[in-house]
Protein backbone atom coordinates (compact mmCIF):
# COMPACT_ATOMS: atom_id res chain seq x y z
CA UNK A 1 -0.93 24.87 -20.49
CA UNK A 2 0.07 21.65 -19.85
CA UNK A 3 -2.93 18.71 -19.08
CA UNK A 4 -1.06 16.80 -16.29
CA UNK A 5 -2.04 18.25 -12.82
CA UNK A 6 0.48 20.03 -10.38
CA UNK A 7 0.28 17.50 -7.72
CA UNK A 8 1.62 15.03 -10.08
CA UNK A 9 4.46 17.17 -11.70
CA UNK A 10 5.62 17.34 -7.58
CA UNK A 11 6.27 13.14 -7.86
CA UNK A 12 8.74 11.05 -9.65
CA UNK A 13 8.24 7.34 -10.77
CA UNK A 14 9.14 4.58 -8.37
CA UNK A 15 13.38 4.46 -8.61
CA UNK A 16 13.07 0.67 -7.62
CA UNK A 17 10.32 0.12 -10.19
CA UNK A 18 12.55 1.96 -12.95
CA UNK A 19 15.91 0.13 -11.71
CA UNK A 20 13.75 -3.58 -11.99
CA UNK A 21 12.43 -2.31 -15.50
CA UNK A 22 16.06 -1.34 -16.76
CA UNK A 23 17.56 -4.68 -15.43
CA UNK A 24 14.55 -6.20 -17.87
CA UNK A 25 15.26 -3.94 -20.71
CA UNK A 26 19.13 -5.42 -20.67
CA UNK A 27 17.84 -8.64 -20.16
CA UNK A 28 15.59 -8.52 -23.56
CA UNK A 29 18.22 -6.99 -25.16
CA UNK A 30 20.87 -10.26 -24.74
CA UNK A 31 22.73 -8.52 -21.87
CA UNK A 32 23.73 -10.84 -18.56
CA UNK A 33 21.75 -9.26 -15.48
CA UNK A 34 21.71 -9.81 -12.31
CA UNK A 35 18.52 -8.04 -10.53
CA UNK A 36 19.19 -6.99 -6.94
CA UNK A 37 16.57 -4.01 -7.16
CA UNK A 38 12.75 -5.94 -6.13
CA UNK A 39 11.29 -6.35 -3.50
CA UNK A 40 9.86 -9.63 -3.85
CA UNK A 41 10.00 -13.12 -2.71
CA UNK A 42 11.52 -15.75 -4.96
CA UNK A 43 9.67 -18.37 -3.07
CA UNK A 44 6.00 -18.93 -5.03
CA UNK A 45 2.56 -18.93 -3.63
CA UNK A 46 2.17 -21.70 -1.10
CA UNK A 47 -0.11 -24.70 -3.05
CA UNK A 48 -2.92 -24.39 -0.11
CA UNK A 49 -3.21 -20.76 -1.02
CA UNK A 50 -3.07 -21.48 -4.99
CA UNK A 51 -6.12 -24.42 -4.43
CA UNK A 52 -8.02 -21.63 -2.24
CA UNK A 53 -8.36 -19.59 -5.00
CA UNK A 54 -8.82 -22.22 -7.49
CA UNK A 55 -12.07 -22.77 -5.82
CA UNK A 56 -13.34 -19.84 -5.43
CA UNK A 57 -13.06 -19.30 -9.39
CA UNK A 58 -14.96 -22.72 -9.40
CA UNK A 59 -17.17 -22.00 -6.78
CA UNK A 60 -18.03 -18.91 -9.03
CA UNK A 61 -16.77 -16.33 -5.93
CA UNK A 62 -16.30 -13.40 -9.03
CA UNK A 63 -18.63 -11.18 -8.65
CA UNK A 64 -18.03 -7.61 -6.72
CA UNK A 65 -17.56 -7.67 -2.84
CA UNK A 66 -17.85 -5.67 -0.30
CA UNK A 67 -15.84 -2.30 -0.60
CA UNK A 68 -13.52 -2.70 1.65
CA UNK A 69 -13.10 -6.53 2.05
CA UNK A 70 -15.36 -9.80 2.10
CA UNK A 71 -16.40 -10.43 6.03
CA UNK A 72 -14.68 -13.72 5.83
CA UNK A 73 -11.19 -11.96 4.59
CA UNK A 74 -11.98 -9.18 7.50
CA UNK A 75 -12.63 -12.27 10.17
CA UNK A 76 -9.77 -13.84 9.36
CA UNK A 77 -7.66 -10.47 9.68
CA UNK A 78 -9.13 -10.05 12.88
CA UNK A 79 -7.90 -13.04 14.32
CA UNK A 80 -4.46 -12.66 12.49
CA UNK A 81 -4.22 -9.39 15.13
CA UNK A 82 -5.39 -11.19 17.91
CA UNK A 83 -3.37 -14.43 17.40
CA UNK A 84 -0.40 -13.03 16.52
CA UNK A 85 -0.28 -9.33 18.11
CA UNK A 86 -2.81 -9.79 21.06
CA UNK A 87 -4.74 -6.26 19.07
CA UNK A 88 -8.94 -6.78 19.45
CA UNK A 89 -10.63 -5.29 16.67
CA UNK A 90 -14.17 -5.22 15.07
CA UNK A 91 -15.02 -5.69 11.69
CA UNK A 92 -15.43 -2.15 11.03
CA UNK A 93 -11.94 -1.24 12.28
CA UNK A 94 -10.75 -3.45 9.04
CA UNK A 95 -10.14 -2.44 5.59
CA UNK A 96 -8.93 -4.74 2.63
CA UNK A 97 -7.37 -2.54 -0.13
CA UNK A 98 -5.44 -3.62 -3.10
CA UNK A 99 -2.02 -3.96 -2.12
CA UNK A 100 -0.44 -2.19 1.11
CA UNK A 101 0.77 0.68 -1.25
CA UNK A 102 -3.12 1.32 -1.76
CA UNK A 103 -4.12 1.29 1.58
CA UNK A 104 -1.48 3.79 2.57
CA UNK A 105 -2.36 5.96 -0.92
CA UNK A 106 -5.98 5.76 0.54
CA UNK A 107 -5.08 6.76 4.09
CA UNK A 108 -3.39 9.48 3.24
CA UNK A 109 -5.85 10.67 1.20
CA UNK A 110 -8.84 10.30 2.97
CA UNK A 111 -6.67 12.50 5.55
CA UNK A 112 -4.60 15.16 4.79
CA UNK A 113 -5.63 18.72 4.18
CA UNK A 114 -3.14 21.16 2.82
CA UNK A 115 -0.19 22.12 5.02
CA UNK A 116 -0.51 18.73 6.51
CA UNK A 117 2.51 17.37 7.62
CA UNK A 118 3.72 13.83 8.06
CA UNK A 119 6.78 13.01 9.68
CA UNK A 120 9.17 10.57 7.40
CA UNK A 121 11.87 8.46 8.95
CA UNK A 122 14.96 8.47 6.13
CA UNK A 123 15.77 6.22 4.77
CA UNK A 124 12.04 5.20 3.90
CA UNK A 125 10.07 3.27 1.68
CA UNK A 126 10.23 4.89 -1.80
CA UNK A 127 6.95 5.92 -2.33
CA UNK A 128 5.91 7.28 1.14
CA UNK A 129 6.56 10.76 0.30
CA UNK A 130 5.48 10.99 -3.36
CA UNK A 131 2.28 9.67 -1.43
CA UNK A 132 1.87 12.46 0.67
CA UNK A 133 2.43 14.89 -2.06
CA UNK A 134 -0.17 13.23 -4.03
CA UNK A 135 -2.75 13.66 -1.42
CA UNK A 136 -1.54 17.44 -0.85
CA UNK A 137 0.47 17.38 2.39
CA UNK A 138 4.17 18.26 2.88
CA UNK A 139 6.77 15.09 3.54
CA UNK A 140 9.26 16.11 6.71
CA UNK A 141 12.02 13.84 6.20
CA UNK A 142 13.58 13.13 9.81
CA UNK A 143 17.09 11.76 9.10
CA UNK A 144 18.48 8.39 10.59
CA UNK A 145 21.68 7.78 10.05
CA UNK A 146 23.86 4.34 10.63
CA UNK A 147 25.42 5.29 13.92
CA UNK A 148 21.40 5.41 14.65
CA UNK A 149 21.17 2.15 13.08
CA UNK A 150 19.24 4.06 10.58
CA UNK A 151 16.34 4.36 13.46
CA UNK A 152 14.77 7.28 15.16
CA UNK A 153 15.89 8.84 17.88
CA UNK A 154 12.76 10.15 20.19
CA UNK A 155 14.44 13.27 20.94
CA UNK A 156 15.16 14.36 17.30
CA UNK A 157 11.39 12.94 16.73
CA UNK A 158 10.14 15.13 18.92
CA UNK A 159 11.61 18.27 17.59
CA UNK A 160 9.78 17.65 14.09
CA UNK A 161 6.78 17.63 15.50
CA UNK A 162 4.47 20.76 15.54
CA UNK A 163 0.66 21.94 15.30
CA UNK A 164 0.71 21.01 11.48
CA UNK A 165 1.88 17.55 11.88
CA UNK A 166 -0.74 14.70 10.99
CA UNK A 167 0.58 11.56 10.51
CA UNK A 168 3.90 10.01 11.84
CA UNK A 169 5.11 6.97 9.25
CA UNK A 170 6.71 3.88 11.18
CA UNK A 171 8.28 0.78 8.85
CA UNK A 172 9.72 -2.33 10.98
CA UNK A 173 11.11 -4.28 10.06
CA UNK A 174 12.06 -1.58 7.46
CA UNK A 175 12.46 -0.81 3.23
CA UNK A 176 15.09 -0.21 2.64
CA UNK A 177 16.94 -0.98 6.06
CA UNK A 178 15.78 -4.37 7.37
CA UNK A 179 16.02 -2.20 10.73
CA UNK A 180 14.06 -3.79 13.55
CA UNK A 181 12.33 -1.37 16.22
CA UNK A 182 12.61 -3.38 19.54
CA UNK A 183 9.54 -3.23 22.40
CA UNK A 184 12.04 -0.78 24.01
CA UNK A 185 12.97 1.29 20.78
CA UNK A 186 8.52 1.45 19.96
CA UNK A 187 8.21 2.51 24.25
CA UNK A 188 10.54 5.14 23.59
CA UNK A 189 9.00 6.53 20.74
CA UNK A 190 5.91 5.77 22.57
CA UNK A 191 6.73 8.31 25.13
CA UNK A 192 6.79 11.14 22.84
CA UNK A 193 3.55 10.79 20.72
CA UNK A 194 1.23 10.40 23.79
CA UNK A 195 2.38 13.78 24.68
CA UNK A 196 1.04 14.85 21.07
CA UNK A 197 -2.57 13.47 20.91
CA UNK A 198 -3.36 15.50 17.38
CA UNK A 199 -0.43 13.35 15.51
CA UNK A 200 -1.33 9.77 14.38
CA UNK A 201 0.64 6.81 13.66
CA UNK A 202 0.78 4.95 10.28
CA UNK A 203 2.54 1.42 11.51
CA UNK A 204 4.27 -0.11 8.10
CA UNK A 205 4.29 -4.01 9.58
CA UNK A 206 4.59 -5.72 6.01
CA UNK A 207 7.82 -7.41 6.68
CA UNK A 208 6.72 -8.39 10.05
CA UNK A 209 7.45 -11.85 9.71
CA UNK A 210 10.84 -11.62 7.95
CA UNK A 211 13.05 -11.30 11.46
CA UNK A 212 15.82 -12.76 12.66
CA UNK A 213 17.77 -14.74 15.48
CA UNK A 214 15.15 -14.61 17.30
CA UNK A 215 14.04 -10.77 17.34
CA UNK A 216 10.90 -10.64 18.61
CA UNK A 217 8.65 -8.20 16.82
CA UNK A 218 6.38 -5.56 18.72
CA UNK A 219 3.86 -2.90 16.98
CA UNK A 220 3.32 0.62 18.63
CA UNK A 221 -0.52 -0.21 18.30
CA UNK A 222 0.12 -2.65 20.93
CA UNK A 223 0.58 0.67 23.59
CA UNK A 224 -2.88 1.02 24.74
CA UNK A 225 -2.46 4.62 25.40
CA UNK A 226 -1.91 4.86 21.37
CA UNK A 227 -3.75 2.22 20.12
CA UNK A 228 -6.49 4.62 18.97
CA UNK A 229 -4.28 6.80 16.93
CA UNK A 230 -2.72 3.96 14.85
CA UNK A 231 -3.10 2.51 11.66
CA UNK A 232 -1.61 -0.55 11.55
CA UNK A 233 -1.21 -1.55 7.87
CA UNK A 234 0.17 -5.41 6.78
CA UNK A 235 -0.77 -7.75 3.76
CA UNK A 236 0.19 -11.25 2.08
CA UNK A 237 2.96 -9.76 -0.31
CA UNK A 238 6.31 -10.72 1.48
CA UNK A 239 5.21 -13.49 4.14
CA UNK A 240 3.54 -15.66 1.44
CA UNK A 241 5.04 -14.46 -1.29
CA UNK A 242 1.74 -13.20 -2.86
CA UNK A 243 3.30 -9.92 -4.17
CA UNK A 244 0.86 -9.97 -7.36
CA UNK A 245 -2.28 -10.62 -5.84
CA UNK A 246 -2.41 -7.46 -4.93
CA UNK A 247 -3.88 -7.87 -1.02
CA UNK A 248 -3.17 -5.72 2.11
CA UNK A 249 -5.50 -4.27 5.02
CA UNK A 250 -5.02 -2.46 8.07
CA UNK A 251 -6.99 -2.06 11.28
CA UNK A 252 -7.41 1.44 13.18
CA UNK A 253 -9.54 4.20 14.16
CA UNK A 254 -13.55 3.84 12.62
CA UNK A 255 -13.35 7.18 11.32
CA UNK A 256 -9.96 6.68 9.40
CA UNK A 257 -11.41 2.89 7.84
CA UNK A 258 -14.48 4.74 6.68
CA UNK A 259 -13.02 7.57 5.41
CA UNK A 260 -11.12 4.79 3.35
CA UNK A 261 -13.45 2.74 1.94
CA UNK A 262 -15.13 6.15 0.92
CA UNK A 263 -12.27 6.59 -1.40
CA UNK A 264 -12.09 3.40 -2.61
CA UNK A 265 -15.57 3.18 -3.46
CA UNK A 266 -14.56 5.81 -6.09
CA UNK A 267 -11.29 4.73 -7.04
CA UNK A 268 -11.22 0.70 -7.35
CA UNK A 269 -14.02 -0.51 -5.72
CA UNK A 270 -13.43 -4.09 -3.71
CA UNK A 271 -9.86 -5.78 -4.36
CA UNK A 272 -9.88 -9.04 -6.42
CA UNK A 273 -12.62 -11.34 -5.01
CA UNK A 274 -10.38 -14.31 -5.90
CA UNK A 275 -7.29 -12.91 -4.21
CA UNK A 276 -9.29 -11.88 -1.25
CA UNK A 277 -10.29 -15.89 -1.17
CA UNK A 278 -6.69 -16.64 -1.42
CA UNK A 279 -6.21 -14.69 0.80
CA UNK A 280 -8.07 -16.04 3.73
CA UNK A 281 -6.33 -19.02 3.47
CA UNK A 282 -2.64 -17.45 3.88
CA UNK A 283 -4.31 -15.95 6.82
CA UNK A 284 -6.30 -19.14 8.05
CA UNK A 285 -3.78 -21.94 6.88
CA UNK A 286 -0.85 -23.53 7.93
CA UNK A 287 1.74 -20.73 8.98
CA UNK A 288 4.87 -23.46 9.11
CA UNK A 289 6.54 -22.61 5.88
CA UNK A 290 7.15 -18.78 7.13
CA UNK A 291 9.71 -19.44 9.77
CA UNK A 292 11.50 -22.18 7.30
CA UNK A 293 11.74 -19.35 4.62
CA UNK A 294 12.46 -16.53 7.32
CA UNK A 295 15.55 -19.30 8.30
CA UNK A 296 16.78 -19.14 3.95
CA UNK A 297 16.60 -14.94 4.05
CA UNK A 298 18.64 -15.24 7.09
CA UNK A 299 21.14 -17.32 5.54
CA UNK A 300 21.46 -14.78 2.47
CA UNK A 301 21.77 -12.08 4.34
CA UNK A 302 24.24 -13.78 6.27
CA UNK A 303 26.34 -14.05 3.33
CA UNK A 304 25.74 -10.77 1.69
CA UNK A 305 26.48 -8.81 4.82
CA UNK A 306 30.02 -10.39 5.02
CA UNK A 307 30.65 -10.67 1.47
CA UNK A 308 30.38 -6.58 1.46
CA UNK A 309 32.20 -6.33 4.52
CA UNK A 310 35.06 -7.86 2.10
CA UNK A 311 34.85 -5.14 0.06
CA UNK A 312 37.18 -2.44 0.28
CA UNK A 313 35.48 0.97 -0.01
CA UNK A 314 32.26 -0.70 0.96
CA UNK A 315 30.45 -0.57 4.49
CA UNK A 316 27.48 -2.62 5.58
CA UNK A 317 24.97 -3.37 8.43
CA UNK A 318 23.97 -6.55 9.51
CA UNK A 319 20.27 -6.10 9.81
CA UNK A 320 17.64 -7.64 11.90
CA UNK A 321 14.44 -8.13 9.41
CA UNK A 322 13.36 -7.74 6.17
CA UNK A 323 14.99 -8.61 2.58
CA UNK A 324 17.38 -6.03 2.05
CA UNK A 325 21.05 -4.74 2.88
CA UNK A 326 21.54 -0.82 3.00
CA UNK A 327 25.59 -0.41 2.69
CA UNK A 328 27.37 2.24 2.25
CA UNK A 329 29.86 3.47 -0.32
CA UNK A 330 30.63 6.65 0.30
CA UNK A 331 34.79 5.93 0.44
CA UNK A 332 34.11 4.56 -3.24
CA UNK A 333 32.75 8.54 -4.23
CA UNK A 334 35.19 10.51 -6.07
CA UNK A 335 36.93 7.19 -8.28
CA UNK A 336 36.35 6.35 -12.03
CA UNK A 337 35.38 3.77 -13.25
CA UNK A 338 36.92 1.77 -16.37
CA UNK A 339 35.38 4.19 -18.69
CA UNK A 340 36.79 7.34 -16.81
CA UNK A 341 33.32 8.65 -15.85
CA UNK A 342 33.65 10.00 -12.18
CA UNK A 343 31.50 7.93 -9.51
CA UNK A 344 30.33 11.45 -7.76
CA UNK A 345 27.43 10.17 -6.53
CA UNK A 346 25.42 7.09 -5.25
CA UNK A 347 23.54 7.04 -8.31
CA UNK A 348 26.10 7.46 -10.26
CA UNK A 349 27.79 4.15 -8.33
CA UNK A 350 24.35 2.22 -9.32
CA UNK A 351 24.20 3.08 -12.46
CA UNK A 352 27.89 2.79 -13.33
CA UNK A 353 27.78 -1.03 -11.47
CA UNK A 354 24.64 -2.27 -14.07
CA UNK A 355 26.81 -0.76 -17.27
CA UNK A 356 29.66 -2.40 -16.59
CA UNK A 357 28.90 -5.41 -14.13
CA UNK A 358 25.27 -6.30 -14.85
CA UNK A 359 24.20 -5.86 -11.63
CA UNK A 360 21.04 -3.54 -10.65
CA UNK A 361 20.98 -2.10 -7.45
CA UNK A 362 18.78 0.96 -6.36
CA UNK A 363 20.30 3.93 -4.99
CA UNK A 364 20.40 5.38 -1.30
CA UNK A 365 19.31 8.70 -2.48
CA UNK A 366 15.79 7.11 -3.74
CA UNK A 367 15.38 6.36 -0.15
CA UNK A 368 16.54 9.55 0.88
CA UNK A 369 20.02 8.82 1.93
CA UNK A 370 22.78 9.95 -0.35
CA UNK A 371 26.27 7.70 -0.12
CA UNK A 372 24.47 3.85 -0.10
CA UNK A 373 22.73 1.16 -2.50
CA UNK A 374 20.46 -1.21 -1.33
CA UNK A 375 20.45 -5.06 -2.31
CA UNK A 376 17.29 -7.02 -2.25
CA UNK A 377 18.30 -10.66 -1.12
CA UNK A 378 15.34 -12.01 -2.21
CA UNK A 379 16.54 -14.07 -5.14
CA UNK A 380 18.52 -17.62 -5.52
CA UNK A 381 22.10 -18.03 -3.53
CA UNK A 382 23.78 -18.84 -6.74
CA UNK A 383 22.56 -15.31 -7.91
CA UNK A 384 24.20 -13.77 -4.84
CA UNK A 385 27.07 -15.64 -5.01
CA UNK A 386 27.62 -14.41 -8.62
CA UNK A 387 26.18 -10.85 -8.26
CA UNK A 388 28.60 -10.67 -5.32
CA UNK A 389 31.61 -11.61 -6.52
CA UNK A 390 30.78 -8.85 -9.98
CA UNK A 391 30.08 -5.95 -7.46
CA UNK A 392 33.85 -6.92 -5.52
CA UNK A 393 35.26 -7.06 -9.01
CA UNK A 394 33.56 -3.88 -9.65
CA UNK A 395 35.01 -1.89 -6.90
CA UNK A 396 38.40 -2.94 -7.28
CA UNK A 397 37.94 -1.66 -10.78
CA UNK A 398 37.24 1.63 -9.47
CA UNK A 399 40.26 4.12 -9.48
């Protein structure tokens, strides 16, 4: 009888985790890689935010906090959603988790019974349904295809929806998209979840400030007729590049934020003290330096978008947010490569592209989409320019 439980046999390791860890592995073994696979800013830790938490280790701010955040942290996150998304909330409408992966683990945890459902846009964030599974409820994956613009369509949303369903998941700017959800695309949506007042919303907003010519960004909290029903969940990782602090929150229902902290208080107790300092600061500080780096992702996706648009067999959307590209290469499925092994599926594509290009991508099927790759632009133009020109060479290759 084996030790490990049954919930966890039902999950697999994070594919984007595993690709990034391979691409190292290669690396340390004298191999030339080129990592498209993370999700994480190349940009460092703004200096403001760096001397923030400098002083709170000097200021001797390392004892335990608070479970679910330090007051100051929650203040400060209450006038982020006020300043930024015109949302009013109280203090205990605010939790402070480690990382917005952990606040999500924790929602769905502190929520779901079995035969739960939650409704799953594909293609989605890795780790949303291995989530669910964890915390016992069932993942129904709601497919979004390209002609969609790899968004929902209310009409298909609403036929996924039944007694059973719990949660809806919403990511926009979205992982591994970089689709955008318009005020009109959230009012349609909108319109069919107030007709289902037992679902709630979980509202993914951590790329919210990684948009494009001008797209303005909107939140389905914002709907009044909703806002009770939504858990709005952001952090520091990809607008301050603050990926290893380990900091995100979200702001909803009482109930839902004390049914959190609840399991926190079991699990990790209070995030870092010192990255909760830090944290204020992102929050508090200067915000100039987000629209300057949002202007450098837009360039790079500029150029990756058109780059694979060059490539014969290859397919790609020009996205509105975000750090990543989502093509397509189904009309490459079916070839061999220069070893004779058969590309017959995406992952076989990915996999075949780091063995004999050095280049890591992560496959569509990890996102629940078989027949693309996605590309994380978050890294230096040269290493586009390069990791571009080995994926072209690549394809050709391909018989």
């Amino acid at each position: 009888m084996s030790i490990v439980s049954n919930n966890l046999k039902r999950i697999k390791p994070s594919p984007t985790l595993a690709v990034t860890q391979k691409a190292r592995e290669l690396k340390a073994a004298g191999k030339d890689v080129i990592s498209l696979g993370a999700g994480e800013p190349d940009f460092d830790t703004p200096d403001n935010i760096k001397q923030a938490a400098i002083k709170a280790i000097n200021d001797g701010e390392t004892k335990y906090t608070a479970v679910d955040g330090t007051p100051v942290l929650k203040d400060a996150i209450i006038k982020k959603f006020k300043r930024e998304n015109n949302l009013e909330y109280q203090a205990d409408q605010i939790t402070v988790g480690a990382g917005g992966k952990h606040v999500i683990y924790n929602a769905m945890v502190a929520t779901l019974n079995e035969g739960d459902e939650v409704v799953i846009p594909a293609p989605y964030w890795v780790s949303y349904p291995d989530i669910v599974l964890l915390a016992g409820g069932t993942p129904i994956i709601l497919e979004c295809n390209e002609k969609q613009g790899f968004k929902i369509n209310a009409s298909e949303l609403e036929k996924s929806i039944n007694k059973k369903t719990k949660w809806i998941i919403l990511n926009s700017p979205s992982n591994p998209t970089g689709a955008c959800y318009s005020e009109d695309d959230i009012r349609e949506i909108a319109k069919v979840l107030i007709k289902y007042p037992h679902v709630y919303i979980l509202s993914d907003d951590i790329y919210e400030h990684v948009t494009y010519e001008g797209f303005k960004f909107f939140t389905i909290a914002q709907i009044t007729e909703l806002k009770e029903r939504v858990l709005t969940m952001n952090g520091v990782s990809k607008a301050y590049s603050m990926t290893g602090w380990r900091i995100g929150y979200a702001a909803g229902p009482k109930e839902i934020i004390k049914a959190i902290a609840k399991i926190q208080s079991q699990s990790t107790t209070n995030p870092s003290s010192i990255s909760q300092a830090a944290a204020v600061e992102a929050l508090n500080g200067t915000q100039d330096f987000i629209k300057e780096r949002a202007t450098s992702f837009q360039e790079r996706r500029d150029f990756v978008v058109k780059a694979l648009n060059e490539i014969d067999g290859i397919e790609c959307l020009n996205p509105d947010g975000a750090f990543y590209v989502f093509p397509s290469c189904k009309s490459l499925i079916g070839k061999k490569d220069n070893r004779g092994k058969e590309i017959k599926t995406d992952t076989d594509f990915v996999q075949s592209l780091l063995e004999n290009s050095g280049v890591a991508v992560v496959q569509g099927s990890a996102f629940g989409l078989e027949g693309f790759f996605r590309i994380s632009y978050a890294t230096s133009m040269g290493n586009l320019k390069k990791a571009l020109e080995k994926i072209s060479t690549f394809c050709k290759s391909l018989k």
